[in-house]
C-alpha atoms as a PDB file:
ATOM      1  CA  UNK A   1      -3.729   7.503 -28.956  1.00  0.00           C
ATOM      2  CA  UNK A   2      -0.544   5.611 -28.864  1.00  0.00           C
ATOM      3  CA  UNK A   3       1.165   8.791 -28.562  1.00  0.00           C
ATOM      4  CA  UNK A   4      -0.886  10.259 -25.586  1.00  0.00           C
ATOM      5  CA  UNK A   5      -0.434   6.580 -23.897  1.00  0.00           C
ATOM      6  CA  UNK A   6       3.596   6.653 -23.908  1.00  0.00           C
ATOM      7  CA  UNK A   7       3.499  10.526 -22.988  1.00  0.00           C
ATOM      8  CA  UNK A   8       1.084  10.054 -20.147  1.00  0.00           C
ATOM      9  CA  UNK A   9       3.470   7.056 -18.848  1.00  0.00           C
ATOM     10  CA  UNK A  10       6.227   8.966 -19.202  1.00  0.00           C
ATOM     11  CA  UNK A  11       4.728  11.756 -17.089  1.00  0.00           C
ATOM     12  CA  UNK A  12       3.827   9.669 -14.429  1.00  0.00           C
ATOM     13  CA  UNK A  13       7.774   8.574 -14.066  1.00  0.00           C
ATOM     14  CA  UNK A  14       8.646  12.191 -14.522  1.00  0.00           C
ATOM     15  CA  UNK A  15       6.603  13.166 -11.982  1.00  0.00           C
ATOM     16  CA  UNK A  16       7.716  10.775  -9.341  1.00  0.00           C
ATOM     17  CA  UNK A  17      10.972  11.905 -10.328  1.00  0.00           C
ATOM     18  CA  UNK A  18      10.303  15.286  -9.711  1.00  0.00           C
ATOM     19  CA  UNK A  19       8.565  14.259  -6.362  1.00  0.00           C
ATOM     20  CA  UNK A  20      11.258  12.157  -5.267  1.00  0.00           C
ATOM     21  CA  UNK A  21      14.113  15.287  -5.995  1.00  0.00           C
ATOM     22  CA  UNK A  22      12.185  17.441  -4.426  1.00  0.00           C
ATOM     23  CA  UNK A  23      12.470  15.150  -0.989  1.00  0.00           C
ATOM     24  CA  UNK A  24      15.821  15.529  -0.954  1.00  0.00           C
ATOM     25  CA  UNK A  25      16.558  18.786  -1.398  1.00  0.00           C
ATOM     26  CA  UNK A  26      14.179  22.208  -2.165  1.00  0.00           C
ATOM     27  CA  UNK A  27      17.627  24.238  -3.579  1.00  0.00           C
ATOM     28  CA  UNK A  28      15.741  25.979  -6.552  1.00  0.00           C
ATOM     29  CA  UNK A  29      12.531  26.355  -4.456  1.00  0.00           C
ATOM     30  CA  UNK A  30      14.289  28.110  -1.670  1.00  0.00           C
ATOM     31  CA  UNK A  31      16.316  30.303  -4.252  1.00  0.00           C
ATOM     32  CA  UNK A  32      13.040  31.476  -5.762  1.00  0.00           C
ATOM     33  CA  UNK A  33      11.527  32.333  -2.153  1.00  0.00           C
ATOM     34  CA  UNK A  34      14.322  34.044  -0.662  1.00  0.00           C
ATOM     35  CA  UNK A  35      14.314  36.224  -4.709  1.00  0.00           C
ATOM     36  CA  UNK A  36      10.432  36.932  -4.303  1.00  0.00           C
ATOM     37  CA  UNK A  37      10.019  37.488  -0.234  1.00  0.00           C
ATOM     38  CA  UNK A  38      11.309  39.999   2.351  1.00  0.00           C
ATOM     39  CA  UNK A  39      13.478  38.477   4.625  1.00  0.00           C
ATOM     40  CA  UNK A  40      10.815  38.042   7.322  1.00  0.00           C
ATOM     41  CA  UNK A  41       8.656  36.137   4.998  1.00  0.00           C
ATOM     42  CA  UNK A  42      11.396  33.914   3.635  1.00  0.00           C
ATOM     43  CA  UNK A  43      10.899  30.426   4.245  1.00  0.00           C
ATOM     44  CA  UNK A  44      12.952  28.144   7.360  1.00  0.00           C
ATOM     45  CA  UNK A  45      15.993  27.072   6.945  1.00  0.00           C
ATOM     46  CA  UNK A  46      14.198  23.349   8.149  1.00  0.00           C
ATOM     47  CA  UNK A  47      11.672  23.863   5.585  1.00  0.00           C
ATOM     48  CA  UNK A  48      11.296  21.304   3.014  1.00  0.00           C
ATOM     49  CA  UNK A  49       8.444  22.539   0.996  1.00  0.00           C
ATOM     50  CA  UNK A  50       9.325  22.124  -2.636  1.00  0.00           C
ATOM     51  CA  UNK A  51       7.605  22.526  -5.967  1.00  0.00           C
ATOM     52  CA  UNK A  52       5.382  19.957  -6.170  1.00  0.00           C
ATOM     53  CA  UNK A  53       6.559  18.195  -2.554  1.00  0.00           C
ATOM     54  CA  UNK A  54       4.260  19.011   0.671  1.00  0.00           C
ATOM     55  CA  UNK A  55       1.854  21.038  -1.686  1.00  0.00           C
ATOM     56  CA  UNK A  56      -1.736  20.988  -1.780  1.00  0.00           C
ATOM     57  CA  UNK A  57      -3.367  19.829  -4.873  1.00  0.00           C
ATOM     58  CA  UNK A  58      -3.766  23.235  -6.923  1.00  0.00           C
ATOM     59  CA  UNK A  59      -0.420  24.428  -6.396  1.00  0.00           C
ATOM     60  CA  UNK A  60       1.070  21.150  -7.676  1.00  0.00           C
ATOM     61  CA  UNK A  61      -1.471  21.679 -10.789  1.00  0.00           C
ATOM     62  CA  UNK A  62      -0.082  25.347 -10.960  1.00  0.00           C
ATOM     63  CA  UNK A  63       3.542  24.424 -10.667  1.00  0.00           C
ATOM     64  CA  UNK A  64       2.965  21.257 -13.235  1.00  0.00           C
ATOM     65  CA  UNK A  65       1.132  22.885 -15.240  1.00  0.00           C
ATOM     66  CA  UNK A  66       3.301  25.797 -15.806  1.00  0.00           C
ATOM     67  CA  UNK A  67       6.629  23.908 -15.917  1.00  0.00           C
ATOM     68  CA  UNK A  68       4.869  21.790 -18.545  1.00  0.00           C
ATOM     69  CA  UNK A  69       3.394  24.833 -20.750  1.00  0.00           C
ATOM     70  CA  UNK A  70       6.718  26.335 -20.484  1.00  0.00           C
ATOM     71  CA  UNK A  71       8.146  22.916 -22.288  1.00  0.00           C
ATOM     72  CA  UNK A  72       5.492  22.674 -24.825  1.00  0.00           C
ATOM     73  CA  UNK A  73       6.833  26.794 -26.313  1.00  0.00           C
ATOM     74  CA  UNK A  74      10.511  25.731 -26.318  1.00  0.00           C
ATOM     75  CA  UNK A  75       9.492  23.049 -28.175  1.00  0.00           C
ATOM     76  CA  UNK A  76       7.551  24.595 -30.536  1.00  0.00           C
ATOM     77  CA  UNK A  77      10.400  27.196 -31.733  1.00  0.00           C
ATOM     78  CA  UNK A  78      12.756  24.344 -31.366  1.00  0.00           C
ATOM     79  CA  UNK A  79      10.546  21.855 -33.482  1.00  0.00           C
ATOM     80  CA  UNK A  80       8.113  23.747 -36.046  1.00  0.00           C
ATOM     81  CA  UNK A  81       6.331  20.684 -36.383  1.00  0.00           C
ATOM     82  CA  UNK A  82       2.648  20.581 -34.777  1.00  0.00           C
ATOM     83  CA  UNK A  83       3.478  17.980 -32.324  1.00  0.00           C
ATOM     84  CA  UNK A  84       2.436  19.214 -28.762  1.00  0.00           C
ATOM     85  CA  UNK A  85      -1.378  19.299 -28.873  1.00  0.00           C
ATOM     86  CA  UNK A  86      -4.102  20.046 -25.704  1.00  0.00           C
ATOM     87  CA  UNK A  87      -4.809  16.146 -25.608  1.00  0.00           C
ATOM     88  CA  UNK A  88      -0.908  15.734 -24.953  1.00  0.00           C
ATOM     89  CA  UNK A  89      -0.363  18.685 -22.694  1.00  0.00           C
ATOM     90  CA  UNK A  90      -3.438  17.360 -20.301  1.00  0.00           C
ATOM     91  CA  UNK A  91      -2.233  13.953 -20.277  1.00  0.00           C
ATOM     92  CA  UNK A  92       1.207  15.002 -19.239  1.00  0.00           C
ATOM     93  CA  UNK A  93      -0.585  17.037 -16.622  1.00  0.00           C
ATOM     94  CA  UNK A  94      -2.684  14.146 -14.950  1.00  0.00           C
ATOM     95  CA  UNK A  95       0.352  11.958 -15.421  1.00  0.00           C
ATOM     96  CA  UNK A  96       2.303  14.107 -13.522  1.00  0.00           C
ATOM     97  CA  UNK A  97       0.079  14.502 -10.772  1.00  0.00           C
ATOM     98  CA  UNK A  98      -0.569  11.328 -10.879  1.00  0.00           C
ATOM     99  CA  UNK A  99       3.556  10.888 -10.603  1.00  0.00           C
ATOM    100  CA  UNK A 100       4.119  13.048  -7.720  1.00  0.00           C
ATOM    101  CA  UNK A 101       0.756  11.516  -5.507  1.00  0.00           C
ATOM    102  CA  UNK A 102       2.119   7.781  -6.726  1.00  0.00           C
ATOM    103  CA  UNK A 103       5.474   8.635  -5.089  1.00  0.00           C
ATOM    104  CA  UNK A 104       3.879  10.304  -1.808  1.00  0.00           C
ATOM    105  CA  UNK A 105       2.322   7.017  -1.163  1.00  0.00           C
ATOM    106  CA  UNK A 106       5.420   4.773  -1.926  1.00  0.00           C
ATOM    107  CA  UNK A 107       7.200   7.487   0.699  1.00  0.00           C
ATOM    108  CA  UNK A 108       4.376   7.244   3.191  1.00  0.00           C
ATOM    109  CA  UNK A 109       4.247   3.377   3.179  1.00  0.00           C
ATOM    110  CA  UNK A 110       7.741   3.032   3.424  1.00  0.00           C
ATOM    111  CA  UNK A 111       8.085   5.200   6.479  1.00  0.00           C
ATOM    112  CA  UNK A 112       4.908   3.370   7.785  1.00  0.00           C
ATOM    113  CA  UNK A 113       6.891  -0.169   7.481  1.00  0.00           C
ATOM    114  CA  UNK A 114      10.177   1.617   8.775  1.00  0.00           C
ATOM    115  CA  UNK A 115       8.771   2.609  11.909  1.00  0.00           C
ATOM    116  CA  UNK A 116       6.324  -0.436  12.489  1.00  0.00           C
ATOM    117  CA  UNK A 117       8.578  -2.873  11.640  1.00  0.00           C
ATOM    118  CA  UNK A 118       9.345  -4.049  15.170  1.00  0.00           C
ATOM    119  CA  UNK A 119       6.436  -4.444  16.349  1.00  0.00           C
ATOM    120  CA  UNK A 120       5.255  -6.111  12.461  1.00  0.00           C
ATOM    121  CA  UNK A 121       8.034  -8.542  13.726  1.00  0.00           C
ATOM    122  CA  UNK A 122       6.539  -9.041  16.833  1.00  0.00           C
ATOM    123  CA  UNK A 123       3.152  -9.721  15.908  1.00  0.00           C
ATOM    124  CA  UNK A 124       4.233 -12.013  13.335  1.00  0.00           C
ATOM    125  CA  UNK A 125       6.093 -13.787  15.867  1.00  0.00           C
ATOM    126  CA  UNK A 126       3.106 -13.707  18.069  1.00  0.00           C
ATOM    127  CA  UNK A 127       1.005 -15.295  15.232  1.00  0.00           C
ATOM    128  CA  UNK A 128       3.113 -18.105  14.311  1.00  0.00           C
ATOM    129  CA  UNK A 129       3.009 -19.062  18.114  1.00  0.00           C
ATOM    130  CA  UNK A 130      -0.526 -19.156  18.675  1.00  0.00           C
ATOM    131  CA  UNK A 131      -0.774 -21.581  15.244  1.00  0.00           C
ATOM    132  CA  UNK A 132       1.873 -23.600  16.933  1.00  0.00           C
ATOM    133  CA  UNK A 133      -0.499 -23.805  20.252  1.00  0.00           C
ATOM    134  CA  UNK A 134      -3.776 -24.305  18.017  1.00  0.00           C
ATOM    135  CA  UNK A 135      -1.749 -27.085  16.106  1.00  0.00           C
ATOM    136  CA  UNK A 136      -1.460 -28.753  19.073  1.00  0.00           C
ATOM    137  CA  UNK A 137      -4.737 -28.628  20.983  1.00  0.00           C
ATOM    138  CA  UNK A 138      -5.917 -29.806  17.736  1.00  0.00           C
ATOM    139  CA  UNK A 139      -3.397 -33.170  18.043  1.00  0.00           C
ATOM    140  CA  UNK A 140      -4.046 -33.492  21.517  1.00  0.00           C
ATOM    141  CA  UNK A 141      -8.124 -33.176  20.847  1.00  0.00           C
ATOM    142  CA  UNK A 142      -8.104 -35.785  18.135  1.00  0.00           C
ATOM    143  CA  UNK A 143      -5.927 -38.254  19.875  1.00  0.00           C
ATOM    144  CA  UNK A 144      -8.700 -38.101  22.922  1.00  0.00           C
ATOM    145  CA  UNK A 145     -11.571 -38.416  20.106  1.00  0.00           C
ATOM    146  CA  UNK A 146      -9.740 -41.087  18.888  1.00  0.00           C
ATOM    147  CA  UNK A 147      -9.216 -43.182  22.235  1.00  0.00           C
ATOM    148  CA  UNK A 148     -12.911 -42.376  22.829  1.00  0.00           C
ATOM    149  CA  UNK A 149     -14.406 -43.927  19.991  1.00  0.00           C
ATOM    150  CA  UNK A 150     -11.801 -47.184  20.569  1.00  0.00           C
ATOM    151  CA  UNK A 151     -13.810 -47.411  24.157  1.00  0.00           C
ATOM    152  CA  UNK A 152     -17.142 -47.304  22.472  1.00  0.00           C
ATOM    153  CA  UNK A 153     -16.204 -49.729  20.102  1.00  0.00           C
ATOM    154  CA  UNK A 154     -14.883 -52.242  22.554  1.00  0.00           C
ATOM    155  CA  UNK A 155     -17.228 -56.212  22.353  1.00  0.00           C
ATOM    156  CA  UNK A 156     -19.731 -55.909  24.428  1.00  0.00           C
ATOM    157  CA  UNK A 157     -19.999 -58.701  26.637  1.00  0.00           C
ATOM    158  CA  UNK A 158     -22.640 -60.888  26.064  1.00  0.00           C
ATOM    159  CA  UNK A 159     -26.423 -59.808  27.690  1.00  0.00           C
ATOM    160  CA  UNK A 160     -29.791 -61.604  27.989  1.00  0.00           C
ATOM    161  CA  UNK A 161     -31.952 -60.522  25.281  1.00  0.00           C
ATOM    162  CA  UNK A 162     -35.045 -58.434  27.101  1.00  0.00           C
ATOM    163  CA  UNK A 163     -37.223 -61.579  25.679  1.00  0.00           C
ATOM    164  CA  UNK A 164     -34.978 -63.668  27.915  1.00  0.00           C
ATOM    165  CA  UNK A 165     -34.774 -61.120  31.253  1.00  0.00           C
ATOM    166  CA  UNK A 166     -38.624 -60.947  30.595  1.00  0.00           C
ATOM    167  CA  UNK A 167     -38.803 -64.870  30.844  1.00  0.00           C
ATOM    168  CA  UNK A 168     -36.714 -64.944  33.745  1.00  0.00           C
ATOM    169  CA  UNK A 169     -38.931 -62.490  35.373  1.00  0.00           C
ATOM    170  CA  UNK A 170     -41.867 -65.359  34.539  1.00  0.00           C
ATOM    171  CA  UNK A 171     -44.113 -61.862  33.024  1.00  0.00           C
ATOM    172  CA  UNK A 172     -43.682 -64.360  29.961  1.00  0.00           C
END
C-alpha cells in the first residue's frame, strides 16, 4: 500500500510534468504525425496538440497508458524481480491523469488571473472605497444618534403635576 501511495504521487508530478512539456513545445508529437500522415493530413505548423496536452480524455488514457505499459516491459527484462504489478500500473495511470488535468487547471487559472488582473485591481480598488464611504456614514450616523439622545436627556424644566393643573382648573 505504501508502495502504490509513493508511485501514485509520483505519477501525479510526472504527469504534470509531462503536461507542462508538452505546453511548450509538441517536437516528438509533430515528428510522429508528419512519419504517420500524408502531407495534406499533417498537422499546422501553429498546432500545439501534444501527447497528452489539448487531448480529450481517452486519448490521454491511450497515450498514458501505453507510455506507461511500455515502462513496466523494460523494466521487467531490466529487473527480473516481480515488482510492477496491475495495482501499480493503474495507480500510475490515474495519477497521471490526474497529473496532466491538475496542471490544465493551474494553466487555466493562471491565464484567468493574467488577463483579469486589471480589472481584479480595479474592483479591489473599488471595494476598499466603498468601505471607506460606509466607514464614514457609519461615524457620521452615530455622532447624530449620539447628539440626539444628549437632547432627550437634557432636565426637564420643572411642570405642574396633572393633580396640580387639575386643581388649578378647580375640576378638583
Amino acid at each position: 500500500m505504501t508502495l502504490e501511495l509513493i508511485v501514485f504521487i509520483a505519477s501525479i508530478i510526472f504527469g504534470a510534468l509531462i503536461y507542462w512539456r508538452e505546453s511548450h513545445g509538441n517536437g516528438l508529437y509533430r515528428f510522429f504525425n508528419k512519419l504517420m500522415y500524408s502531407k495534406e493530413l499533417q498537422m499546422k505548423s501553429t498546432d500545439k496538440t501534444g501527447f497528452v496536452y489539448q487531448q480529450k480524455f481517452i486519448v490521454r488514457l491511450v497515450f498514458i497508458g501505453f507510455l506507461f505499459l511500455l515502462g513496466i516491459v523494460v523494466t521487467r527484462f531490466l529487473i527480473p524481480i516481480d515488482l510492477a504489478t496491475i495495482s501499480i500500473f493503474a495507480s500510475m495511470i490515474v495519477g497521471a491523469l490526474a497529473g496532466t488535468y491538475l496542471a490544465n487547471l493551474i494553466f487555466k487559472s493562471s491565464e484567468v488571473i493574467d488577463k483579469k488582473s486589471d480589472s481584479i485591481e480595479d474592483m479591489v480598488q473599488n471595494t476598499i472605497e466603498k468601505g471607506k464611504d460606509f466607514i464614514e456614514d457609519l461615524k457620521t450616523k452615530d455622532a447624530e444618534i449620539i447628539e440626539k439622545e444628549l437632547n432627550e436627556e437634557a432636565p426637564k424644566v420643572e411642570e405642574k403635576s396633572a393633580r396640580d393643573r387639575l386643581k388649578d382648573k378647580g375640576l378638583l
